[in-house]
C-alpha atoms as a PDB file:
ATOM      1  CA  UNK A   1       2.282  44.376 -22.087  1.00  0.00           C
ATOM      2  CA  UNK A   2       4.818  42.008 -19.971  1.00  0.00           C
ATOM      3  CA  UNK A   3       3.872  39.474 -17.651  1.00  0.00           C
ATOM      4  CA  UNK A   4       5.211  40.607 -14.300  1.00  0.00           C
ATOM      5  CA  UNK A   5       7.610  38.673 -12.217  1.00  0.00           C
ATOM      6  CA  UNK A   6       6.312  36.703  -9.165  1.00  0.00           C
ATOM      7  CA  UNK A   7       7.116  37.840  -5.665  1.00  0.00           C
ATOM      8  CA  UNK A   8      10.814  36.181  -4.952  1.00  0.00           C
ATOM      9  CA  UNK A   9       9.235  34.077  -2.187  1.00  0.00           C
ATOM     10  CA  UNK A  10       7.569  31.969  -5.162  1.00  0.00           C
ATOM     11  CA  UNK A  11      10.759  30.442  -6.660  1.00  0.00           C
ATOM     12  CA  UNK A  12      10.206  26.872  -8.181  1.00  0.00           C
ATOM     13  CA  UNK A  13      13.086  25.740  -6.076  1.00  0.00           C
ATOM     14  CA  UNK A  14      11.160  26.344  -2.753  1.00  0.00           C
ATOM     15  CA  UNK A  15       9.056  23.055  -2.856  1.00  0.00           C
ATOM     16  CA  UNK A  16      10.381  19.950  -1.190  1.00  0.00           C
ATOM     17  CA  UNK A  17      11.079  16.874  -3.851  1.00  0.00           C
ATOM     18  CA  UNK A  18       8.206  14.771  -4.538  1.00  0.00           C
ATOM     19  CA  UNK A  19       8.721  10.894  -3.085  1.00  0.00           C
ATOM     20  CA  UNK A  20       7.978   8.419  -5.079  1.00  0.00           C
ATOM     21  CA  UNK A  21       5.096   5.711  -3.755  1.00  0.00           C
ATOM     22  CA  UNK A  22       4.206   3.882  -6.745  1.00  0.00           C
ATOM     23  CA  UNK A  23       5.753   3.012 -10.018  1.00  0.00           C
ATOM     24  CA  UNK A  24       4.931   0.479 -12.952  1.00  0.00           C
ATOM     25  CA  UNK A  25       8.098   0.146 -14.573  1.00  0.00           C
ATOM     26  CA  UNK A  26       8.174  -3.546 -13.894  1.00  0.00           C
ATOM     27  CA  UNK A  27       5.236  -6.018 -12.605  1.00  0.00           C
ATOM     28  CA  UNK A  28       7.662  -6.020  -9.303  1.00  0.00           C
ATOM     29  CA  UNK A  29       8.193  -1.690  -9.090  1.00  0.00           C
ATOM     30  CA  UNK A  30       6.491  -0.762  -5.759  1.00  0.00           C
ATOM     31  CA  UNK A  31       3.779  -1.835  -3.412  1.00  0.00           C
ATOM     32  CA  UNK A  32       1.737  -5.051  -4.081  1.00  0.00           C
ATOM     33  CA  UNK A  33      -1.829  -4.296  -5.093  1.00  0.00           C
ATOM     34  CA  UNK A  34      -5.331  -6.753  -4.898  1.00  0.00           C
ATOM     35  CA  UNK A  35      -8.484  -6.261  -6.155  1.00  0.00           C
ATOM     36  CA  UNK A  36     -11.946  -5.309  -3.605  1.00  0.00           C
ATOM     37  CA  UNK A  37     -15.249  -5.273  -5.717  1.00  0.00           C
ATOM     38  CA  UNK A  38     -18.722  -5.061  -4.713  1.00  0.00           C
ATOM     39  CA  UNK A  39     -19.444  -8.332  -4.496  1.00  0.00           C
ATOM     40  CA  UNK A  40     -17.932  -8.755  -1.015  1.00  0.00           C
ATOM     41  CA  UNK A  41     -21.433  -7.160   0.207  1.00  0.00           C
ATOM     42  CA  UNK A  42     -23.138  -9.074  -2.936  1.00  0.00           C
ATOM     43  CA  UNK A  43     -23.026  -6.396  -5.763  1.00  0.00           C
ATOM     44  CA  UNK A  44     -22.620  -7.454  -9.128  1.00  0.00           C
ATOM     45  CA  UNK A  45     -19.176  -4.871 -10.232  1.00  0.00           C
ATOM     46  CA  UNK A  46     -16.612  -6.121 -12.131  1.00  0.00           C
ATOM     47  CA  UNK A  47     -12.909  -4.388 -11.756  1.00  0.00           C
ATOM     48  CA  UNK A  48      -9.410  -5.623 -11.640  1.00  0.00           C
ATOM     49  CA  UNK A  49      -5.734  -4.274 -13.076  1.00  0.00           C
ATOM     50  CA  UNK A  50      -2.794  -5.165 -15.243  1.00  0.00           C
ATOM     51  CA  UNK A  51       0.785  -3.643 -15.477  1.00  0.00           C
ATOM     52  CA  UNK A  52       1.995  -3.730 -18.699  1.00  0.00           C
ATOM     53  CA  UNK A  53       4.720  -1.107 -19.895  1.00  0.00           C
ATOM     54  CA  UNK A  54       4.920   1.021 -17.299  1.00  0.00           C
ATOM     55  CA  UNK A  55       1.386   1.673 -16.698  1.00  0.00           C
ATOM     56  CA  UNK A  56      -1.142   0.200 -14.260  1.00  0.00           C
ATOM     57  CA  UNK A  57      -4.615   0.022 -16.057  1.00  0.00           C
ATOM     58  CA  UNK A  58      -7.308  -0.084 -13.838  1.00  0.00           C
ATOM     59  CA  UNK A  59     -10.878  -1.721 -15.622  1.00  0.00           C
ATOM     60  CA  UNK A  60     -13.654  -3.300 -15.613  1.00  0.00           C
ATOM     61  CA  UNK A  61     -17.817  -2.641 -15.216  1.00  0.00           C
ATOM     62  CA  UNK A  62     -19.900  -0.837 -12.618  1.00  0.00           C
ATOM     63  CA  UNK A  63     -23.044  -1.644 -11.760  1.00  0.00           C
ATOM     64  CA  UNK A  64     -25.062   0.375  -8.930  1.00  0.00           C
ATOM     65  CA  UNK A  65     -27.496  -2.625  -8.636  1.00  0.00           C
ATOM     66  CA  UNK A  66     -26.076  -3.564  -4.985  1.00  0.00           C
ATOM     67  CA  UNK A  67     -22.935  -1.733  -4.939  1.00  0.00           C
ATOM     68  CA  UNK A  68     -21.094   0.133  -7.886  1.00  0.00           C
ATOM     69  CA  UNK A  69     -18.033  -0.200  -6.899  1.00  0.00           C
ATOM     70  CA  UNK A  70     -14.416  -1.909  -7.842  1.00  0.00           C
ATOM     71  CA  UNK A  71     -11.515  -0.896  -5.938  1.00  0.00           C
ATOM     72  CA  UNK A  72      -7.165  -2.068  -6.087  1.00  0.00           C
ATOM     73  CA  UNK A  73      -5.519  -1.599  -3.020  1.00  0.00           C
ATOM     74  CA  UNK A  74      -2.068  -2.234  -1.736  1.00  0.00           C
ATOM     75  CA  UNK A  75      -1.160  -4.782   0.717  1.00  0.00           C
ATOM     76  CA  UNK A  76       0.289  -3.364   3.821  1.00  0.00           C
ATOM     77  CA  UNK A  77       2.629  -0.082   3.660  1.00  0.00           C
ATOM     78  CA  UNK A  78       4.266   2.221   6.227  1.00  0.00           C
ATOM     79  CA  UNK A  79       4.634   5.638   4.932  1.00  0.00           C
ATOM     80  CA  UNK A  80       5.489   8.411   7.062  1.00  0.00           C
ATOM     81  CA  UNK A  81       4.005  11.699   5.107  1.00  0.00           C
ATOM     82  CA  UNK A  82       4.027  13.882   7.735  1.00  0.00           C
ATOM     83  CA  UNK A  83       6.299  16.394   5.058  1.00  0.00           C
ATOM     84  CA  UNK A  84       3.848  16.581   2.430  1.00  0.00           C
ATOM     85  CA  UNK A  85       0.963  17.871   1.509  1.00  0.00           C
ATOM     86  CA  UNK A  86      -0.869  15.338  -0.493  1.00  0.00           C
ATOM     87  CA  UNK A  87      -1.001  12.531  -3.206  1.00  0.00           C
ATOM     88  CA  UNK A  88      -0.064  13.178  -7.060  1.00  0.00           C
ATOM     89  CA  UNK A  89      -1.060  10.931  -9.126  1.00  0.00           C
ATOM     90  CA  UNK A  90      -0.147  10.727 -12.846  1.00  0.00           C
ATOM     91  CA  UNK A  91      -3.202   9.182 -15.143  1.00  0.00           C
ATOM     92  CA  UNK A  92      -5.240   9.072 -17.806  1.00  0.00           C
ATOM     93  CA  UNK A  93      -8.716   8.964 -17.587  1.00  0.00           C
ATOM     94  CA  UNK A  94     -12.098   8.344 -19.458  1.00  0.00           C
ATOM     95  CA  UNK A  95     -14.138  11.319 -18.195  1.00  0.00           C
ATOM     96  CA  UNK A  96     -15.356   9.399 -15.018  1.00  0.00           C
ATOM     97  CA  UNK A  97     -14.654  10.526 -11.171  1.00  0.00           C
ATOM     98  CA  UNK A  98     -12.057   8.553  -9.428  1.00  0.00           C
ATOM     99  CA  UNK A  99     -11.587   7.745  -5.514  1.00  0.00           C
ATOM    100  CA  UNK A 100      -8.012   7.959  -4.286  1.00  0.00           C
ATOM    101  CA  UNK A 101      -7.963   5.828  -0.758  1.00  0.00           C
ATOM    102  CA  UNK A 102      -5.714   5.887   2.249  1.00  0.00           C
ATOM    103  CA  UNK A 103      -5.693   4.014   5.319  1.00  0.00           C
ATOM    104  CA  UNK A 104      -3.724   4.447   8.899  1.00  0.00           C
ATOM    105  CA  UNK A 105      -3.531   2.862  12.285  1.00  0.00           C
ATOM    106  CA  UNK A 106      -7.050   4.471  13.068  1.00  0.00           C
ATOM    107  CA  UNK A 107      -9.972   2.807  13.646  1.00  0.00           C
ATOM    108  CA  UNK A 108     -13.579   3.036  14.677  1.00  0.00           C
ATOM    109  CA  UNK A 109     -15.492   0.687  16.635  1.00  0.00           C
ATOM    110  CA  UNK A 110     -12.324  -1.887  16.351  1.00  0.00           C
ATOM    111  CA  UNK A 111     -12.652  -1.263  12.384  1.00  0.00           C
ATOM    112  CA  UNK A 112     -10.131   0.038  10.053  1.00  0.00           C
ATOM    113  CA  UNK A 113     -11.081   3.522   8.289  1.00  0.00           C
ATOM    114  CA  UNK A 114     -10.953   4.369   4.890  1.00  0.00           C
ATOM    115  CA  UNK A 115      -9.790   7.728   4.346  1.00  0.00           C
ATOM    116  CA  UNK A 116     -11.508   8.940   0.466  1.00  0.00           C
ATOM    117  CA  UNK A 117     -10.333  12.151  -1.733  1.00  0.00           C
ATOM    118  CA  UNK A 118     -12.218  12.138  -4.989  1.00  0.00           C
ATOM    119  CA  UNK A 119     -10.631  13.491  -8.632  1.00  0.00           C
ATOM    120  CA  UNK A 120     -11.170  14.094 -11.828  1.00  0.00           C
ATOM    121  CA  UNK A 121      -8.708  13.156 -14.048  1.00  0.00           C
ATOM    122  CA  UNK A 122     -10.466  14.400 -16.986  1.00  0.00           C
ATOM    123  CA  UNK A 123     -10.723  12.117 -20.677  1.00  0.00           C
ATOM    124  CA  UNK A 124      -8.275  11.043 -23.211  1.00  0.00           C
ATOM    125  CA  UNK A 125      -5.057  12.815 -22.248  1.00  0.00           C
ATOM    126  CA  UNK A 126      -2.217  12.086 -19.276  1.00  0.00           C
ATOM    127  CA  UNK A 127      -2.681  14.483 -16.261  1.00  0.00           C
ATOM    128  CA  UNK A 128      -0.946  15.216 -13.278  1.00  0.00           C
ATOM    129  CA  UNK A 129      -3.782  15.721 -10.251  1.00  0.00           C
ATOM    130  CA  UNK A 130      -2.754  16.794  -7.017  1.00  0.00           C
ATOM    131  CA  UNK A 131      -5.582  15.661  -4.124  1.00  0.00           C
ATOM    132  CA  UNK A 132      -4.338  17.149  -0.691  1.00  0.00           C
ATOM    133  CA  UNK A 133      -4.657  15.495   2.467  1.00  0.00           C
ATOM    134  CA  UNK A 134      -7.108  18.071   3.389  1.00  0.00           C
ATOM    135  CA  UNK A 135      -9.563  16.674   1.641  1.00  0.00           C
ATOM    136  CA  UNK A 136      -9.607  13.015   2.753  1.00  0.00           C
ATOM    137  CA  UNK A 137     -12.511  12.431   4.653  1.00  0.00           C
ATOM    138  CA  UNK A 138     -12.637   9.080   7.109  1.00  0.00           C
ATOM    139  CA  UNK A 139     -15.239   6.804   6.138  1.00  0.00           C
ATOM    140  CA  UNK A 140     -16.096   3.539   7.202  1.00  0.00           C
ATOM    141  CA  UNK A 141     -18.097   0.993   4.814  1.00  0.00           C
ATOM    142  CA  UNK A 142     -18.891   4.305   2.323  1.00  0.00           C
ATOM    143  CA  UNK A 143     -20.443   6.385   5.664  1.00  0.00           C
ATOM    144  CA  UNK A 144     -18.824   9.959   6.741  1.00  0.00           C
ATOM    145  CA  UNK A 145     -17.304   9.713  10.038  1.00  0.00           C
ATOM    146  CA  UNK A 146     -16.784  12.661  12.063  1.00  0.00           C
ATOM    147  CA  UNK A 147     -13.255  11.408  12.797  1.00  0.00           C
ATOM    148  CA  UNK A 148     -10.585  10.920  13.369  1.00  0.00           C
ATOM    149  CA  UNK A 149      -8.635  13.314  11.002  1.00  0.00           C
ATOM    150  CA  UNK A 150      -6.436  11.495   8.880  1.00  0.00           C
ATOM    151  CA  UNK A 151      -2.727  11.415   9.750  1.00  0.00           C
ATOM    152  CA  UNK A 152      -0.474  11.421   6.837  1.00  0.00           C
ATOM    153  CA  UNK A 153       2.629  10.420   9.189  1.00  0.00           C
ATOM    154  CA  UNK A 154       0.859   6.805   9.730  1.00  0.00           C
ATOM    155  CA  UNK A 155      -0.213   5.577   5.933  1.00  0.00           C
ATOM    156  CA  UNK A 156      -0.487   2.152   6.333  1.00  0.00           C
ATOM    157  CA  UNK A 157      -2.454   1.423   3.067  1.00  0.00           C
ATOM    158  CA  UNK A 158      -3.309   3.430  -0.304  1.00  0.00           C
ATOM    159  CA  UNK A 159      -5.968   2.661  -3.026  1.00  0.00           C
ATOM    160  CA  UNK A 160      -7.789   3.497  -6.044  1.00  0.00           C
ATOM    161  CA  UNK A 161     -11.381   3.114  -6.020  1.00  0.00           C
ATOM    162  CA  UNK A 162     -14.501   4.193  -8.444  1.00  0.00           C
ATOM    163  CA  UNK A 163     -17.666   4.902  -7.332  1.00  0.00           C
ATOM    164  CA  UNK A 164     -19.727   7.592  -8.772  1.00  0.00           C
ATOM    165  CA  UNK A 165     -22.842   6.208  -8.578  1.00  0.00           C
ATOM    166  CA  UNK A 166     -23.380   5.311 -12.465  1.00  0.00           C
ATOM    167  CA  UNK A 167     -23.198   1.919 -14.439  1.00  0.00           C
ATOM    168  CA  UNK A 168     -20.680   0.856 -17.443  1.00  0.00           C
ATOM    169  CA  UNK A 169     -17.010   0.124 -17.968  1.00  0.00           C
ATOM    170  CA  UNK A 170     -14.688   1.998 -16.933  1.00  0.00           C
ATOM    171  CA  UNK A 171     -10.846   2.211 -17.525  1.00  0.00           C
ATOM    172  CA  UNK A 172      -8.396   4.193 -15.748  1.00  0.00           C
ATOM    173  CA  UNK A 173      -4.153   4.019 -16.855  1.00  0.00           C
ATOM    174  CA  UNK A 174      -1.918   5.304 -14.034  1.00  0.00           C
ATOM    175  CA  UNK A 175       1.447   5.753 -14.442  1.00  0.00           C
ATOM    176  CA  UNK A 176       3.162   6.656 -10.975  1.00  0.00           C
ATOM    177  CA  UNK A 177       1.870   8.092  -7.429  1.00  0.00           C
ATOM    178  CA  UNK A 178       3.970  10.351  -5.553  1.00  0.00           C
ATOM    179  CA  UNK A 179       3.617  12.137  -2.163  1.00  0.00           C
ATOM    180  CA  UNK A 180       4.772  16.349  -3.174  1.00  0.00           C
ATOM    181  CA  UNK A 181       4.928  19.009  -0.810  1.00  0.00           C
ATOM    182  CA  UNK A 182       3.299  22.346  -1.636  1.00  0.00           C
ATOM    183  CA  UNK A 183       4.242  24.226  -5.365  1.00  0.00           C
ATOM    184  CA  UNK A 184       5.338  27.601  -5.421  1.00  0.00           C
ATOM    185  CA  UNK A 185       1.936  29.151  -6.994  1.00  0.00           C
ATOM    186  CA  UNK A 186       1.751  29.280 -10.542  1.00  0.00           C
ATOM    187  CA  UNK A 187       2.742  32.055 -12.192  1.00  0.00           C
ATOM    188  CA  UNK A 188       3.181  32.640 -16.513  1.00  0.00           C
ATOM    189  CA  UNK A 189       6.245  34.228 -15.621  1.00  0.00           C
ATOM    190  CA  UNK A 190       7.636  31.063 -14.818  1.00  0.00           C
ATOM    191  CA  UNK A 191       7.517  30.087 -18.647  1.00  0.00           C
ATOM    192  CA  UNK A 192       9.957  33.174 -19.685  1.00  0.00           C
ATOM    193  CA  UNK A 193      12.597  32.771 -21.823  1.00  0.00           C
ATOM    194  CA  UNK A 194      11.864  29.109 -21.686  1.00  0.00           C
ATOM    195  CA  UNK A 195       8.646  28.656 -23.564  1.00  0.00           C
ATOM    196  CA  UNK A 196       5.835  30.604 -25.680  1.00  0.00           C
ATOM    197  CA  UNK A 197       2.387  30.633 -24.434  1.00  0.00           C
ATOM    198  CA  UNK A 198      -0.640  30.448 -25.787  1.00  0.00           C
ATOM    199  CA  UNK A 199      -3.442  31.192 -23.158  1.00  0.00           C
ATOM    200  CA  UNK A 200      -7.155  30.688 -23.823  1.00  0.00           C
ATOM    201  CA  UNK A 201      -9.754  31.957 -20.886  1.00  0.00           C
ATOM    202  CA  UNK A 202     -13.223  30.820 -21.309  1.00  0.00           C
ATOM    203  CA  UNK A 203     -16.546  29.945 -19.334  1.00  0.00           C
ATOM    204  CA  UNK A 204     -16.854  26.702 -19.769  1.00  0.00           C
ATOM    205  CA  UNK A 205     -15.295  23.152 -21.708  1.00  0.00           C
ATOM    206  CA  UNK A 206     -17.638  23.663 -24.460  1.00  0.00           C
ATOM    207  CA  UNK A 207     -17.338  27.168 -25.180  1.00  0.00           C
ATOM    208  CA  UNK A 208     -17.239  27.129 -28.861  1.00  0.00           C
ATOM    209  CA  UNK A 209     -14.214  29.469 -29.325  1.00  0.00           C
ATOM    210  CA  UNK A 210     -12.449  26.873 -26.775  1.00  0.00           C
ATOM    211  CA  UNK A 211     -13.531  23.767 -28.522  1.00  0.00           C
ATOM    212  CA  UNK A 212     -12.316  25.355 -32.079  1.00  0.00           C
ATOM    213  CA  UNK A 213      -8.720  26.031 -30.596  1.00  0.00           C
ATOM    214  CA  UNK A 214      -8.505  22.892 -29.570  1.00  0.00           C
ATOM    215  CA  UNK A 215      -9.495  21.009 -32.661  1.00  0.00           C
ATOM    216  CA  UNK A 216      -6.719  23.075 -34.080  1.00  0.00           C
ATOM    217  CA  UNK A 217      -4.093  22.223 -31.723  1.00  0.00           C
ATOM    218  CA  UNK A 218      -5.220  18.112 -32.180  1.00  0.00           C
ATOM    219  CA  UNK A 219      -4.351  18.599 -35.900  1.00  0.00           C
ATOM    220  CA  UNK A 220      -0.725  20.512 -35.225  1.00  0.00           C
ATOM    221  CA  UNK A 221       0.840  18.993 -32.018  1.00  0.00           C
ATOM    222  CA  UNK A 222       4.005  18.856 -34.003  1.00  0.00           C
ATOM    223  CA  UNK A 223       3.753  22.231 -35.190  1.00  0.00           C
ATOM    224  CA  UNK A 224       2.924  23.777 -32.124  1.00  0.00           C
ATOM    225  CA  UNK A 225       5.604  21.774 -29.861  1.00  0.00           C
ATOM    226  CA  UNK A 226       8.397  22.471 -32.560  1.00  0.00           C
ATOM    227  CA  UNK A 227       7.875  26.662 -31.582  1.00  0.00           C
ATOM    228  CA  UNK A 228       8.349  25.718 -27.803  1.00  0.00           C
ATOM    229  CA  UNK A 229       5.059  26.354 -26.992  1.00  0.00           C
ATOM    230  CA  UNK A 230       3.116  25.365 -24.248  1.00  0.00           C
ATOM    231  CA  UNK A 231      -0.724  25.792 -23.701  1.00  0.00           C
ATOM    232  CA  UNK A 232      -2.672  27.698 -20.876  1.00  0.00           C
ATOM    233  CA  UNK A 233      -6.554  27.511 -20.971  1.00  0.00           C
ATOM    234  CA  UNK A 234      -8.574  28.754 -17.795  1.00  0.00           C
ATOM    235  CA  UNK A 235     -12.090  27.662 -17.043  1.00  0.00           C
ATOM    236  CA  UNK A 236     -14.608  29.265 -15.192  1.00  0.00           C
ATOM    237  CA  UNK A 237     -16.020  25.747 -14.704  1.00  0.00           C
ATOM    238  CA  UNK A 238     -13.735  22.731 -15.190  1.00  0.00           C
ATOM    239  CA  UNK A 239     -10.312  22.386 -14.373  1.00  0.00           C
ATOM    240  CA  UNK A 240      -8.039  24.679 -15.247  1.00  0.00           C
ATOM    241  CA  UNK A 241      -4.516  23.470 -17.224  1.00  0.00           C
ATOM    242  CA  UNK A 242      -0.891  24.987 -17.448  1.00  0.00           C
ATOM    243  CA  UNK A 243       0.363  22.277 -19.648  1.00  0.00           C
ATOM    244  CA  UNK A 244      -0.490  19.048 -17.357  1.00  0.00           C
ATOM    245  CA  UNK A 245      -0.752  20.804 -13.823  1.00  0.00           C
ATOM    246  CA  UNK A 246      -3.624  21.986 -13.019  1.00  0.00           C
ATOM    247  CA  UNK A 247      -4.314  25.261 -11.218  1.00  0.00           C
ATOM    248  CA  UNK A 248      -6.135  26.286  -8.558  1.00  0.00           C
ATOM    249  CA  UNK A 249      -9.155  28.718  -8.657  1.00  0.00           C
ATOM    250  CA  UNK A 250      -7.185  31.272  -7.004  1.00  0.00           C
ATOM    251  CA  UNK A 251      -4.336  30.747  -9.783  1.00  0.00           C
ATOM    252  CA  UNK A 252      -6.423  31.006 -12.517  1.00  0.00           C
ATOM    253  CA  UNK A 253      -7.813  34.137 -11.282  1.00  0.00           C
ATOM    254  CA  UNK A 254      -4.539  35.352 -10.767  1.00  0.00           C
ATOM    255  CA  UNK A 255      -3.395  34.819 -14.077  1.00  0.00           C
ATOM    256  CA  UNK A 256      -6.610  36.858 -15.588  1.00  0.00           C
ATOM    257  CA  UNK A 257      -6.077  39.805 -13.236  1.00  0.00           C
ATOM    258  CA  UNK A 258      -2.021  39.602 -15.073  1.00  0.00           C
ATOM    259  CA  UNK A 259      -3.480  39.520 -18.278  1.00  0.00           C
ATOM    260  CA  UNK A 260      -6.711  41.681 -17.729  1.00  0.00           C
ATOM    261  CA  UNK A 261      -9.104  38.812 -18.878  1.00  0.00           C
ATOM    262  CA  UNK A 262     -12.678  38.913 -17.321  1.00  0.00           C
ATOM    263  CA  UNK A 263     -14.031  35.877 -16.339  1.00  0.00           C
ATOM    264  CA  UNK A 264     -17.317  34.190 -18.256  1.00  0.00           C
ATOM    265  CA  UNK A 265     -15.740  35.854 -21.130  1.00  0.00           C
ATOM    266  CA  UNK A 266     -13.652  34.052 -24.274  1.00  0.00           C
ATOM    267  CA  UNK A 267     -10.606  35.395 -24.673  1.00  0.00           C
ATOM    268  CA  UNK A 268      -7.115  34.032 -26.424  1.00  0.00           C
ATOM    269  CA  UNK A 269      -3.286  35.649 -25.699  1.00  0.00           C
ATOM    270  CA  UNK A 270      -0.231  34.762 -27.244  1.00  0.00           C
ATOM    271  CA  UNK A 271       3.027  35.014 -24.697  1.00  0.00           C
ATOM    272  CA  UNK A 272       6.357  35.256 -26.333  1.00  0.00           C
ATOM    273  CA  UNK A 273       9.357  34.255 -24.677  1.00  0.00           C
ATOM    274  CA  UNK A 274      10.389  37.890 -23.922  1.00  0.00           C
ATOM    275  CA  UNK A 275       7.045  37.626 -21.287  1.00  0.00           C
ATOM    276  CA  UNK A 276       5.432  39.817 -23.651  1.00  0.00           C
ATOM    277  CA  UNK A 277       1.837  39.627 -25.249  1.00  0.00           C
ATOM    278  CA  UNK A 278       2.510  39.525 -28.770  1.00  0.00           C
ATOM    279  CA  UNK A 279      -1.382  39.239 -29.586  1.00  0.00           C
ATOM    280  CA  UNK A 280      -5.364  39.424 -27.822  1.00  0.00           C
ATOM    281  CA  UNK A 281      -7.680  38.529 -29.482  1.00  0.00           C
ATOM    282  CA  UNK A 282     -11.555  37.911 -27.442  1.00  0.00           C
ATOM    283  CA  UNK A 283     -12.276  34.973 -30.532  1.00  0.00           C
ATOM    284  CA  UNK A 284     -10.629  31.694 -31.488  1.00  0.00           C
ATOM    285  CA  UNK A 285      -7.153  32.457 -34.358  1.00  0.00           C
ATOM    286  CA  UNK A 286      -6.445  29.988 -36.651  1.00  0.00           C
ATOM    287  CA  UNK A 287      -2.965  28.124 -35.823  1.00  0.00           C
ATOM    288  CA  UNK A 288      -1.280  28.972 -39.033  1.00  0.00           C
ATOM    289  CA  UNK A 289      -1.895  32.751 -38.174  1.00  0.00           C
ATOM    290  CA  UNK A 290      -0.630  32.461 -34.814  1.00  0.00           C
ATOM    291  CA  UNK A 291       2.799  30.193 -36.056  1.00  0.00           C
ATOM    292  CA  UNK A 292       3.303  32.721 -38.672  1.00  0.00           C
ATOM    293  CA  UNK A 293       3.077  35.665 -36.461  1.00  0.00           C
ATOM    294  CA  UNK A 294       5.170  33.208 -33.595  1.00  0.00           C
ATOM    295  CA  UNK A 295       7.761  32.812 -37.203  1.00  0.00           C
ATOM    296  CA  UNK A 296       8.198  36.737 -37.672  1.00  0.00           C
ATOM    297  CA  UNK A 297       9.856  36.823 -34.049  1.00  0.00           C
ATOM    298  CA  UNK A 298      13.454  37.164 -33.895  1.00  0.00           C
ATOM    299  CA  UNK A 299      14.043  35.040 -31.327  1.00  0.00           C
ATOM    300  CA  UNK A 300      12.193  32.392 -33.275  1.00  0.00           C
ATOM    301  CA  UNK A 301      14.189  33.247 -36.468  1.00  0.00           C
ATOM    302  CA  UNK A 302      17.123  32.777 -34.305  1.00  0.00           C
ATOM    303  CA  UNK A 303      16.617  29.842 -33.159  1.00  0.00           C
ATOM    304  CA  UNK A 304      15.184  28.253 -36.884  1.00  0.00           C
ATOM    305  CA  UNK A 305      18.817  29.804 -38.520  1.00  0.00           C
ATOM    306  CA  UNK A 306      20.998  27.727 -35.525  1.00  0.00           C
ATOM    307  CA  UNK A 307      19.434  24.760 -36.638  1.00  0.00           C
END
């Protein structure tokens, strides 16, 4: 079986170049950025940040005992966003659910709205998370408005916020924000020639098949990057991952319908270069089976005899 080509309307060159926001590569690199807790309306949250080799880490302590939230925020910006579809940041996260924050020229009852988008940027690994305008809602003071819509050709303000309604620390690293237009939608045939795959499909993070392929590919990073491989796993529930972008629930259920993979159902495929499944399985392989079968290909023995 092959992976079929995308429709030619899908090329990777059709999305508009992200624009960089925010970066950390010096103390000075982009907007300035101050700290909001709780404890402006008498909560007892402790937050704050530090930029330190490239990274922004965002920490501190919630507590829901009169608040429960800490927030950083950038002193006053003018962003015109109009071209873009949404904010991607890149961060690592501790398993807790983020607020990305925006603010225009809009205001209700003389006040300035907050405009909030919520993500998870999962636990223990660096992630790329798109949140699209669409779903930044106005608030003012943590209540829902009903308007106004926000505008993303007026930004005046951005922010990062938690507030998920549970105590304890919290840490956050982020690395850059960017404003990107929309990707072409993901397709595996994007990976051909360029990269093997190996694709796990499963219900849900714990699935026990899932959790065993991953303990597998903790102990062989090396291993499994030195084959030019790159790992696909689709969720039922839980994000979905094609390397560190992750995929929508219409593109994950496009890329079962390629691969004729049920959902609610484990199932593992190995992609070679060639776009071609080289082996199904419906239970978690072993990764020295799957290098040595990966090892037996000839492109692979091609490319270990150039070396």
């Amino acid at each position: 079986m092959t992976v079929p080509a995308p429709p030619s309307d899908a090329s990777e060159s059709d999305a508009q170049e992200d624009l960089l926001l925010a970066d950390f590569t010096s103390a000075q690199a982009g907007p300035d950025w101050y700290v909001v807790n709780d404890n402006v309306m008498g909560g007892r949250s402790e937050g704050g940040f530090r930029v330190e080799q490239g990274e922004l880490y965002f920490a501190g302590r919630t507590n829901t005992d009169g608040g429960g939230f800490s927030s950083i925020r950038t002193k006053p910006v003018t962003f015109d966003l109009s071209e873009y579809n949404g904010i991607r940041v890149r961060v690592k996260g501790d398993g807790r659910r983020y607020t990305w924050r925006l603010t225009t020229d809009a205001r209700w009852r003389g006040q300035e709205i907050g405009y909030w988008a919520d993500f998870e940027p999962g636990e223990g690994a660096w992630r790329t998370v798109n949140i699209p305008f669409s779903r930044f809602v106005p608030r003012y003071r943590g209540t829902r408005l009903d308007g106004p819509e926000l505008d993303p050709a007026r930004i005046t303000g951005m922010g990062l916020m938690i507030y998920d309604n549970l105590d304890g620390a919290f840490e956050l690293r982020l690395a850059s924000v960017h404003a990107y237009s929309a990707q072409a939608p993901f397709a595996l045939e994007q990976y051909r020639w360029k990269h093997r795959v190996l694709l796990v499909s499963a219900p849900a993070p714990d699935d026990t098949d899932l959790v065993e392929v991953q303990k597998e590919l903790a102990a062989t990073r090396d291993e499994f990057a030195d084959r030019d491989m790159v790992l696909v796993t689709l969720l039922d529930s839980g994000p979905s991952m094609a390397g560190d972008r992750e995929l929508s629930v219409a593109e994950t259920a496009a890329a079962r319908a390629v691969l004729e993979i049920q959902a609610d159902t484990f199932a593992l495929r190995l992609i070679g270069k060639d776009g071609s499944v080289k082996l199904a399985r419906d239970a978690a392989v072993p990764m020295p089976e799957i290098f040595s079968l990966v090892d037996t290909m000839p492109m692979r023995q091609r490319e270990m005899s150039d070396r």
